[in-house]
Protein backbone atom coordinates (compact mmCIF):
# COMPACT_ATOMS: atom_id res chain seq x y z
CA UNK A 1 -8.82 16.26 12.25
CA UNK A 2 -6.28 19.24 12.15
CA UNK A 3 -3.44 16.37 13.11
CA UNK A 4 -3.51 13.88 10.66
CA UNK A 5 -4.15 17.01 7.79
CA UNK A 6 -0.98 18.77 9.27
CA UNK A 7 0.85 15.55 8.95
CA UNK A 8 -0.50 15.03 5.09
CA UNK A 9 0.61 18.51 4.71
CA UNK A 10 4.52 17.82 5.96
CA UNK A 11 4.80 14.88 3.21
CA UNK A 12 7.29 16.89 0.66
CA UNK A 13 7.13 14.47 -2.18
CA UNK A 14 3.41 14.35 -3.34
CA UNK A 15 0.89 17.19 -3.13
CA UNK A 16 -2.20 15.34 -1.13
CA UNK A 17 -5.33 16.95 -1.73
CA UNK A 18 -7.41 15.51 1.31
CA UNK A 19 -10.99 15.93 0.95
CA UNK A 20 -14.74 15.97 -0.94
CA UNK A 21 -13.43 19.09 -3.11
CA UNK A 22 -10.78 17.23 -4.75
CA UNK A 23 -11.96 17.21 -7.93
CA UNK A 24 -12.29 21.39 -8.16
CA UNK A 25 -8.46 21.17 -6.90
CA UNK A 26 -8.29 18.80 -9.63
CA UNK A 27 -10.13 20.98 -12.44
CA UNK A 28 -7.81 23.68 -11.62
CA UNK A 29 -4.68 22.04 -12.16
CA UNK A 30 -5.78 20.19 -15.64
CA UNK A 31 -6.53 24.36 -16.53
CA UNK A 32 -3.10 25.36 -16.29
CA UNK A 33 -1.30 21.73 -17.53
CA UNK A 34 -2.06 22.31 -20.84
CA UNK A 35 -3.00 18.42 -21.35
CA UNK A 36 -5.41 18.26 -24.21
CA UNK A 37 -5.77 14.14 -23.93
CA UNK A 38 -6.35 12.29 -20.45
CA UNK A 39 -6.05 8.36 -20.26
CA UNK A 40 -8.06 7.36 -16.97
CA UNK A 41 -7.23 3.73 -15.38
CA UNK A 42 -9.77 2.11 -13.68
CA UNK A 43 -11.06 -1.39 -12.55
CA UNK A 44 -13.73 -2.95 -13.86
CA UNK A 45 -16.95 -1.66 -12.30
CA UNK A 46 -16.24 -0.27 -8.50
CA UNK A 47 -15.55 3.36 -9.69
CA UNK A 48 -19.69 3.24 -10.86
CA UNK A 49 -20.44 1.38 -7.86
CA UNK A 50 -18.44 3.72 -5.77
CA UNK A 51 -19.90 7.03 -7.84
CA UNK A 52 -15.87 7.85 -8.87
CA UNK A 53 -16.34 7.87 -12.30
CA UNK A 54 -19.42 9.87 -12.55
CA UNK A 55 -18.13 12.37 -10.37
CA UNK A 56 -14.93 12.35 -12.51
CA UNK A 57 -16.69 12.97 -15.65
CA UNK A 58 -18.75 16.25 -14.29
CA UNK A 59 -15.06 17.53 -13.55
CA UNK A 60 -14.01 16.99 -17.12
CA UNK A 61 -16.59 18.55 -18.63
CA UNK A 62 -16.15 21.41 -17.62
CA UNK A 63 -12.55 20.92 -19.58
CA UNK A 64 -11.28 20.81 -23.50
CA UNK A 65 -10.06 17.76 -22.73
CA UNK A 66 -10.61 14.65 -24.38
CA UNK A 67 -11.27 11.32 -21.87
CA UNK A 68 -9.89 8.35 -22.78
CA UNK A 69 -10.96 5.15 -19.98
CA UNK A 70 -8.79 1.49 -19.72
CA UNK A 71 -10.74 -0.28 -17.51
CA UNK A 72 -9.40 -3.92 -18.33
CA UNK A 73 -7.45 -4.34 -15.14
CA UNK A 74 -8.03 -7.27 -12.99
CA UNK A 75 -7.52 -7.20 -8.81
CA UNK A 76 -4.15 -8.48 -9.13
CA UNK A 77 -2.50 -6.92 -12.20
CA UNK A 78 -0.23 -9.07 -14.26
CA UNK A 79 2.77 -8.07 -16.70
CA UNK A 80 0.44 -8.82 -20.01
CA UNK A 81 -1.93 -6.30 -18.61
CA UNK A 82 0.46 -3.84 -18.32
CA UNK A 83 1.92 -4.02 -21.78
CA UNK A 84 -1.77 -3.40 -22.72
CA UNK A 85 -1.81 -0.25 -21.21
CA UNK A 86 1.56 0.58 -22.35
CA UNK A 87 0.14 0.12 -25.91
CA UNK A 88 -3.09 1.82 -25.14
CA UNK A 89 -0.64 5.38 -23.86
CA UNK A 90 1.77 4.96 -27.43
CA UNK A 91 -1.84 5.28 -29.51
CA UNK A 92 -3.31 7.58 -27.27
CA UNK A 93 -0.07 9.66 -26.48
CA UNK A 94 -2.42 11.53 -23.57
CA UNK A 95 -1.08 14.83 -21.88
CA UNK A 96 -1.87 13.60 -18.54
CA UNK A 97 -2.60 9.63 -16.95
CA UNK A 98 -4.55 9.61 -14.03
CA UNK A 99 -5.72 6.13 -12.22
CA UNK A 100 -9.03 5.91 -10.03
CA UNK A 101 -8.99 2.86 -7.93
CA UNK A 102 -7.53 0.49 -5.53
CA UNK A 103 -3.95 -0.44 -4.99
CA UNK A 104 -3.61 -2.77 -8.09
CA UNK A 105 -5.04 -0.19 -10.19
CA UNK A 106 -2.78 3.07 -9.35
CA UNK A 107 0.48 0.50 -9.03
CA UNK A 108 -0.71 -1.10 -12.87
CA UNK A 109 -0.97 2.74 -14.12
CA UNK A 110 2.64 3.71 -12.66
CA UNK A 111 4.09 0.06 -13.81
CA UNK A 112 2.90 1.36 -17.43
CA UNK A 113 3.38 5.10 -17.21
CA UNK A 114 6.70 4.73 -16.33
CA UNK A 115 7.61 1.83 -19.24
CA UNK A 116 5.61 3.71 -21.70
CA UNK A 117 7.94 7.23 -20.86
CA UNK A 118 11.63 5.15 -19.93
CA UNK A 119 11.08 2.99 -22.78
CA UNK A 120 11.52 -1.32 -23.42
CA UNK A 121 9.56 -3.45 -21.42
CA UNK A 122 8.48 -3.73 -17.91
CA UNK A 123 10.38 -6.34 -16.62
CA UNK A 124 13.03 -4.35 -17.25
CA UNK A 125 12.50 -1.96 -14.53
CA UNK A 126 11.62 -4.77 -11.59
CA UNK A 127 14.27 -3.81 -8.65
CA UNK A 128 15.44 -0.66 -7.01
CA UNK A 129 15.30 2.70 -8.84
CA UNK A 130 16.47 1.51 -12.71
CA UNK A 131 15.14 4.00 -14.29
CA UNK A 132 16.55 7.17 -12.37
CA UNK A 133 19.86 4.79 -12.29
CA UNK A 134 20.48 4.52 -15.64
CA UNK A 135 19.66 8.37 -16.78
CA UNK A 136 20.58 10.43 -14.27
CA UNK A 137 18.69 13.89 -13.37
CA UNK A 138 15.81 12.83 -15.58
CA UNK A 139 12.34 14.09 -14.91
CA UNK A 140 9.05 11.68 -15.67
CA UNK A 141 5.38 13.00 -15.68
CA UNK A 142 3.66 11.38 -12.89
CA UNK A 143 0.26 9.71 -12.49
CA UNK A 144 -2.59 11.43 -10.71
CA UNK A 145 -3.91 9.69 -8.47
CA UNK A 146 -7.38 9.33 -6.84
CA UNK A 147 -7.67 6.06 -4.48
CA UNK A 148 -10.81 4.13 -3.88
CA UNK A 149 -9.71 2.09 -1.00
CA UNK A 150 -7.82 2.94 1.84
CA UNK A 151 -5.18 0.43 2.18
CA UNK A 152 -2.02 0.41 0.20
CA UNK A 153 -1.11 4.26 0.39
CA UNK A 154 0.02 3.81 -3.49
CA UNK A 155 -0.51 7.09 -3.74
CA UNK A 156 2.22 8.23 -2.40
CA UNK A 157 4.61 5.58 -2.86
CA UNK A 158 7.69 4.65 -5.02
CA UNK A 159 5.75 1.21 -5.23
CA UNK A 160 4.59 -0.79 -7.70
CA UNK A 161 3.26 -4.98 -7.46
CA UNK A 162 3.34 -6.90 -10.23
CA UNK A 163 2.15 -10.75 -11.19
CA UNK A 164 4.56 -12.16 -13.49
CA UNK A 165 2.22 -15.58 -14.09
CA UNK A 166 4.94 -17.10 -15.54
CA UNK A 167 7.12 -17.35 -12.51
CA UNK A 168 3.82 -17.26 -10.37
CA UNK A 169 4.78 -14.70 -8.29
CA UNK A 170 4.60 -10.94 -7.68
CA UNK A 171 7.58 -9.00 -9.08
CA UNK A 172 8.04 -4.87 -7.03
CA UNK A 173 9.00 -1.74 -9.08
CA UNK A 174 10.56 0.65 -6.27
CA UNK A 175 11.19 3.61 -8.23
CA UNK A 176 11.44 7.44 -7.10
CA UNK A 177 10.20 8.80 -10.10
CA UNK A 178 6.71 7.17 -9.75
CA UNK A 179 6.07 8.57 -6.78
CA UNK A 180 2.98 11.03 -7.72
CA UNK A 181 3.32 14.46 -7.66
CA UNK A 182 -0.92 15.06 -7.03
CA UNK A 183 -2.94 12.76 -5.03
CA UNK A 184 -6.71 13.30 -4.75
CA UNK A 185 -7.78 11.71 -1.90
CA UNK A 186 -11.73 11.33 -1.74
CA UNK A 187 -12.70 9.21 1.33
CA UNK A 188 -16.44 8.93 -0.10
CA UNK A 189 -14.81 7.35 -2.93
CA UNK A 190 -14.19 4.01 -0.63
CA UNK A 191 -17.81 3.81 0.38
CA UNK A 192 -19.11 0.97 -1.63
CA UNK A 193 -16.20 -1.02 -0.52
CA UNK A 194 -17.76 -4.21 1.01
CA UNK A 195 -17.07 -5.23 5.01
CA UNK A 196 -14.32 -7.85 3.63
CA UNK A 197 -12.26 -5.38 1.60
CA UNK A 198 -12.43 -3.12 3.84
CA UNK A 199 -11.53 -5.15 6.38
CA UNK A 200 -8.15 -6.17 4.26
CA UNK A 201 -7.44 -2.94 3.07
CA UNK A 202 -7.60 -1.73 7.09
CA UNK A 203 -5.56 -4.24 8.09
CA UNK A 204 -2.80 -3.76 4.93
CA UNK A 205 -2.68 -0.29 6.38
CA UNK A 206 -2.42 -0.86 9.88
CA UNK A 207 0.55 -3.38 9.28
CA UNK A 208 2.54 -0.89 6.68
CA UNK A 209 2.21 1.86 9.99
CA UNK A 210 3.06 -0.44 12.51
CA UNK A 211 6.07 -2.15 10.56
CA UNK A 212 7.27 1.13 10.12
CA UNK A 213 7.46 2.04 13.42
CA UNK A 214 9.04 -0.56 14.92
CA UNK A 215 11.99 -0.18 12.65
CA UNK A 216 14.34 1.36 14.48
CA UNK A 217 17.26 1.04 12.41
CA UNK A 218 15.50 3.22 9.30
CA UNK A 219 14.44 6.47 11.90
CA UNK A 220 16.84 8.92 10.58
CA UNK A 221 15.10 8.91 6.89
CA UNK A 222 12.40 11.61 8.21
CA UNK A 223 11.92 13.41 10.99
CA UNK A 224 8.22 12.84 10.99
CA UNK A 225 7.98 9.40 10.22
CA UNK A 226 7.56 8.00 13.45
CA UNK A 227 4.61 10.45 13.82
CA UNK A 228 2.91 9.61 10.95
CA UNK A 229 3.19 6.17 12.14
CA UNK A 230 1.31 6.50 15.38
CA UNK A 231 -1.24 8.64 14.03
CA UNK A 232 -2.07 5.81 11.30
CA UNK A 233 -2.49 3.22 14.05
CA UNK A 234 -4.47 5.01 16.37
CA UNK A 235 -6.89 6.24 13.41
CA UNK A 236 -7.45 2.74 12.13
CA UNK A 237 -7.87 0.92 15.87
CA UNK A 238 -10.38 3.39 16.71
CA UNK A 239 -12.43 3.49 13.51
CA UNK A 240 -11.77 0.58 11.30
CA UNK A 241 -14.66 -1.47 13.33
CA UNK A 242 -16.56 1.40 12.97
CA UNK A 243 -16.49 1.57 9.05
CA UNK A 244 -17.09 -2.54 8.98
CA UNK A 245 -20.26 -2.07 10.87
CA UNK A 246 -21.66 0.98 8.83
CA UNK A 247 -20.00 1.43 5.29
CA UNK A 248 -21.54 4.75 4.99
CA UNK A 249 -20.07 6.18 8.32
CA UNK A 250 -18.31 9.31 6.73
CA UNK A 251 -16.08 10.30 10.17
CA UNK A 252 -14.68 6.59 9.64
CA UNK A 253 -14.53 6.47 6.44
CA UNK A 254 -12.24 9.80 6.42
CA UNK A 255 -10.20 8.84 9.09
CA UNK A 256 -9.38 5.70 7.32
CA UNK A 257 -8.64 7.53 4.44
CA UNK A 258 -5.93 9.12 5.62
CA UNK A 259 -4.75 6.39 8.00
CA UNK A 260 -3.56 4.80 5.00
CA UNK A 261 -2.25 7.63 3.10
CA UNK A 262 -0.35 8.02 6.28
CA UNK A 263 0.72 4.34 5.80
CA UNK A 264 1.92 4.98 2.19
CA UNK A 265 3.94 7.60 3.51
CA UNK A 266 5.71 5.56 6.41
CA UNK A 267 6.65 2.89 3.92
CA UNK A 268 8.18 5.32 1.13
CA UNK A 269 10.57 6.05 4.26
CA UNK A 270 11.00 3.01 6.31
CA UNK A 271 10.96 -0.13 4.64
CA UNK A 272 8.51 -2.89 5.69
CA UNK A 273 9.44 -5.98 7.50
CA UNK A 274 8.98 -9.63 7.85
CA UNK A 275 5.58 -9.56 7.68
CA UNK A 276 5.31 -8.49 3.93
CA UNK A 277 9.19 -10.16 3.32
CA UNK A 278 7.12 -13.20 4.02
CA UNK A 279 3.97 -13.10 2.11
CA UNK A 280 4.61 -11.28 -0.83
CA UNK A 281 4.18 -14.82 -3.24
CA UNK A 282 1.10 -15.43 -1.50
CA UNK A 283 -1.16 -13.56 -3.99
CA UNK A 284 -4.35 -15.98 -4.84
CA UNK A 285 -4.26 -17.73 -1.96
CA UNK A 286 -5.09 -15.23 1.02
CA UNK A 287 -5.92 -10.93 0.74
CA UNK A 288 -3.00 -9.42 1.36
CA UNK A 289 -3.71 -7.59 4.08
CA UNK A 290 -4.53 -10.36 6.06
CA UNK A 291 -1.72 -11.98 5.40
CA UNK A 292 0.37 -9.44 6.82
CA UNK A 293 -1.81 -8.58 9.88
CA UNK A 294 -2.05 -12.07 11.26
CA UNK A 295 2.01 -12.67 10.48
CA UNK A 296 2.75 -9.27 12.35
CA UNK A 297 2.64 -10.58 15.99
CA UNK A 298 4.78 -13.89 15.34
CA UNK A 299 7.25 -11.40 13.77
CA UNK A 300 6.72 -9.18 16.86
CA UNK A 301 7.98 -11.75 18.95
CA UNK A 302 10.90 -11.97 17.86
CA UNK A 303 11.90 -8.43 17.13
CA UNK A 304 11.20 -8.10 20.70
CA UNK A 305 14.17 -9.84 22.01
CA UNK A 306 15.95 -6.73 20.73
CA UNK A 307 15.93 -3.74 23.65
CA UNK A 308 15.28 -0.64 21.40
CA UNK A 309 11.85 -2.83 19.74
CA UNK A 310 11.03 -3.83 23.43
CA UNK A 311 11.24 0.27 24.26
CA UNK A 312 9.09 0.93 20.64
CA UNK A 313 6.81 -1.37 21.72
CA UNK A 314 5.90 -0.10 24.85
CA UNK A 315 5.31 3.25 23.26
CA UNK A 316 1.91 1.66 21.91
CA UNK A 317 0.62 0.49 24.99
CA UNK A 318 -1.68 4.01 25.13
CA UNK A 319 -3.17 2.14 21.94
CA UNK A 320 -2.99 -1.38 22.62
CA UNK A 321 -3.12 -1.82 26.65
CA UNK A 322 -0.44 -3.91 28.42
CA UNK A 323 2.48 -3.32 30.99
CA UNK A 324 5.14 -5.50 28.85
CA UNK A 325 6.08 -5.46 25.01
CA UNK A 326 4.44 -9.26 25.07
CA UNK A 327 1.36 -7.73 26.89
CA UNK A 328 1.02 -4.85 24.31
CA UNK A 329 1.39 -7.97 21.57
CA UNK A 330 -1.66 -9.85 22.93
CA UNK A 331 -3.40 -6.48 22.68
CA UNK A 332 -2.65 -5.84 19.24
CA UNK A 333 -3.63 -9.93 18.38
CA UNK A 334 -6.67 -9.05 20.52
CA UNK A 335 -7.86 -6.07 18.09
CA UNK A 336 -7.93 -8.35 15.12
CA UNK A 337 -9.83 -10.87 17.07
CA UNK A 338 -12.58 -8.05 17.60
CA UNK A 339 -12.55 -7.20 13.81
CA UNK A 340 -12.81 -10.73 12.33
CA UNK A 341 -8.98 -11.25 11.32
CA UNK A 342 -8.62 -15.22 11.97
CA UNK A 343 -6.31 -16.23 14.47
CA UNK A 344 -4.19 -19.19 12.10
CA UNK A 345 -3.52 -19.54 8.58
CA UNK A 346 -4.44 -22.74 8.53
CA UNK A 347 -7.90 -21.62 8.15
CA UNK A 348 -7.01 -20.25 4.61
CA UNK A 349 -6.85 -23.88 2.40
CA UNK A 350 -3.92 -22.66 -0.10
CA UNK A 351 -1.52 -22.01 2.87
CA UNK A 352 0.14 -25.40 3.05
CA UNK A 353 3.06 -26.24 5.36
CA UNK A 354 4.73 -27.12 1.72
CA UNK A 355 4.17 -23.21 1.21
CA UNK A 356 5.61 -22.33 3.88
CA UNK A 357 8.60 -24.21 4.00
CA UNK A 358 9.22 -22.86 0.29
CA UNK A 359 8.49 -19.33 1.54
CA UNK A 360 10.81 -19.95 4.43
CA UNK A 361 13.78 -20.69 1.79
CA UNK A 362 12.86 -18.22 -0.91
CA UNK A 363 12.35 -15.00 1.49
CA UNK A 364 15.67 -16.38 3.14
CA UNK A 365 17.61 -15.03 0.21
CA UNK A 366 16.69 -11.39 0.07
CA UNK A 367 19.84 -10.42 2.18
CA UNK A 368 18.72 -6.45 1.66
CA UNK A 369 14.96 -7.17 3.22
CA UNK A 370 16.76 -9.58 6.24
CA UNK A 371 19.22 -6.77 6.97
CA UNK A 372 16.29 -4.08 7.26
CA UNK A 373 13.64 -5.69 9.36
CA UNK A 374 13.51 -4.28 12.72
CA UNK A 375 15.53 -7.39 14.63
CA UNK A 376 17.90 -8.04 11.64
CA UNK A 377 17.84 -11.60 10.49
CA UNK A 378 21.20 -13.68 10.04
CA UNK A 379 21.08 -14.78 7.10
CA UNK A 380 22.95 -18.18 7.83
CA UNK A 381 20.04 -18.56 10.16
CA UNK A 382 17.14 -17.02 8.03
CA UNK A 383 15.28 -20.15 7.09
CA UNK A 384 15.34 -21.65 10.32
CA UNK A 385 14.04 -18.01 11.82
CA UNK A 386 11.21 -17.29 9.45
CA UNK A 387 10.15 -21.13 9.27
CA UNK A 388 9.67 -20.65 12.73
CA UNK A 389 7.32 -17.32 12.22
CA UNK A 390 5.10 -18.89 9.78
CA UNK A 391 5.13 -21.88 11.74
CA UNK A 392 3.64 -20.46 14.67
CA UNK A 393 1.33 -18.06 12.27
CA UNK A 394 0.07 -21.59 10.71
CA UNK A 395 -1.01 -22.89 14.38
CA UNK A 396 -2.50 -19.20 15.39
């Protein structure tokens, strides 16, 4: 254990509590914030299910703080939602804004957060960094996080998803000041998680770590990255089938835990690749997760044609067996096999080879994305490229 902790311990820009005493960390520091008001996101019903919220309230009762819950937020959170919770914060005006939950729920409660402190609406702050653009050396309050699920790493990330129905597809805040200052991360919390979620939520981790180490070109932003990276992988392959078969299994369950806080923290650092360039509209249709584990080796492919990803790739083989980059592929395809990932997408009725071809030409024009994946993509031959990647994901 002492490994992955040291490596949650090196990330400088959120405090990770990792751990079942979280919430006495967490008592302490709502002592000396002074916050007399909290507003807690949740979903639905998985933080009773789960025992999160329970647990949560014993903490603040033993505060002079008032609790105020949202729990309106659906699985995939959509722009209307968050200008609910942005009203919600200007009538509550809370001292502190924590989120218990998945992905969708801790990106939702940064999304609003950060809209309710930078002012106008949300859409204005879809891109790269327009708050801390436009004013300069400005501070905001962040959201506390405690995860649920151990998949996105959101709580650690500049990252936030967003459905905007109207154009039917997810919109990204990437923002620096959203990135949480305290994360509370609970693996009990993800217990009640059902075999398919976690089976996603695995697999969305798994593919942020493994995207991020193959990207050569980004491994200057940290010196640790790379580590982090590994570790992630190797935690997930060797206890991700071992949480699917017992939910309760508490060494898997931690190990996941922080395999995918790990994950959070590669992808603050190194961008992710094709794989997510490619099914980031696909919301609705397939879990996320999936979607990027089963485009991953078709991606693989043809990053490998590139020496320095052929020498990365090898540097796996201790976790995925083989003697060639290809061989260590098959492994990798192998590993999903064991854990129930499907081999095509055609298995999944709302992938269409209409979809594709229209993902093909849309994720063709994000020149910044096809620049940054670990083979860099021409864009004059982008469409061509990635129709070719889904193509062969499609057939499996």
């Amino acid at each position: 254990m002492s490994q992955y902790i040291d490596y949650l311990e090196s990330y400088p820009d959120t405090n990770i509590v990792f751990g079942e005493n979280g919430l006495i960390e967490f008592e302490n520091l709502m002592r000396h914030s002074g916050a007399s008001k909290i507003v807690v996101f949740t979903g639905k019903s998985s933080v009773e299910a789960n025992g999160a919220w329970n647990r949560f309230l014993r903490a603040a009762a033993l505060l002079d703080v008032a609790v105020v819950r949202y729990s309106k937020i659906e699985p995939e959170p959509c722009i209307e939602t968050i200008e609910a919770m942005i009203d919600l914060l200007e009538n509550e005006e809370p001292g502190q804004v924590v989120a218990i939950g998945g992905g969708s729920i801790m990106d939702a409660a940064k999304a609003a957060f950060l809209t309710y402190q930078g002012g106008g609406k949300v859409n204005h702050y879809f891109g790269m960094n327009i708050f801390s653009q436009n004013n300069p050396g400005v501070k905001l309050r962040k959201v506390i996080c405690f995860p649920t699920t151990s998949g996105t790493g959101s709580e650690v990330t500049p990252y936030a998803n967003i459905v905007d129905k109207n154009a039917g597809v997810k919109k990204l805040i990437v923002e620096t000041e959203i990135i949480p200052t305290y994360s509370f991360v609970c693996p009990s919390f993800a217990n009640s998680m059902p075999p398919h979620v976690t089976l996603a939520t695995g697999c969305d981790a798994l593919a942020h770590s493994l995207e991020g180490f193959l990207n050569v070109g980004m491994d200057s932003s940290h010196p640790d990255v790379n580590h982090w990276a590994r570790e992630s992988i190797r935690l997930i392959v060797h206890n991700l089938p071992a949480a699917l078969k017992n939910c309760h299994c508490h060494e898997a369950r931690t190990a996941l835990a922080a395999a995918a806080t790990l994950g959070g923290m590669v992808i603050r650092y190194k961008p992710t690749g094709l794989p997510h360039l490619c099914s980031f509209s696909w919301f609705g249709k397939i879990e996320h997760g999936l979607a990027v584990a089963m485009l991953l080796p078709h991606a693989w492919n043809y990053y490998i044609a590139s020496k320095e990803i052929q020498d990365r790739t090898m540097r796996l083989k201790e976790i995925f067996p083989g003697e060639t980059p290809a061989e260590v592929i098959q492994s990798y395809r192998k590993f999903l096999d064991s854990i129930g990932v499907p081999q095509s997408l055609k298995e999944f009725p709302g992938i269409t080879p209409e979809l594709l071809e229209h993902t093909a030409a849309d994720a063709g024009q994000n020149k910044m994305k096809l620049e940054l994946a670990p083979r860099p993509v021409p864009l004059d031959r982008s469409q061509a490229i990635l129709g070719e990647i889904l193509r062969q994901a499609w057939q499996g």
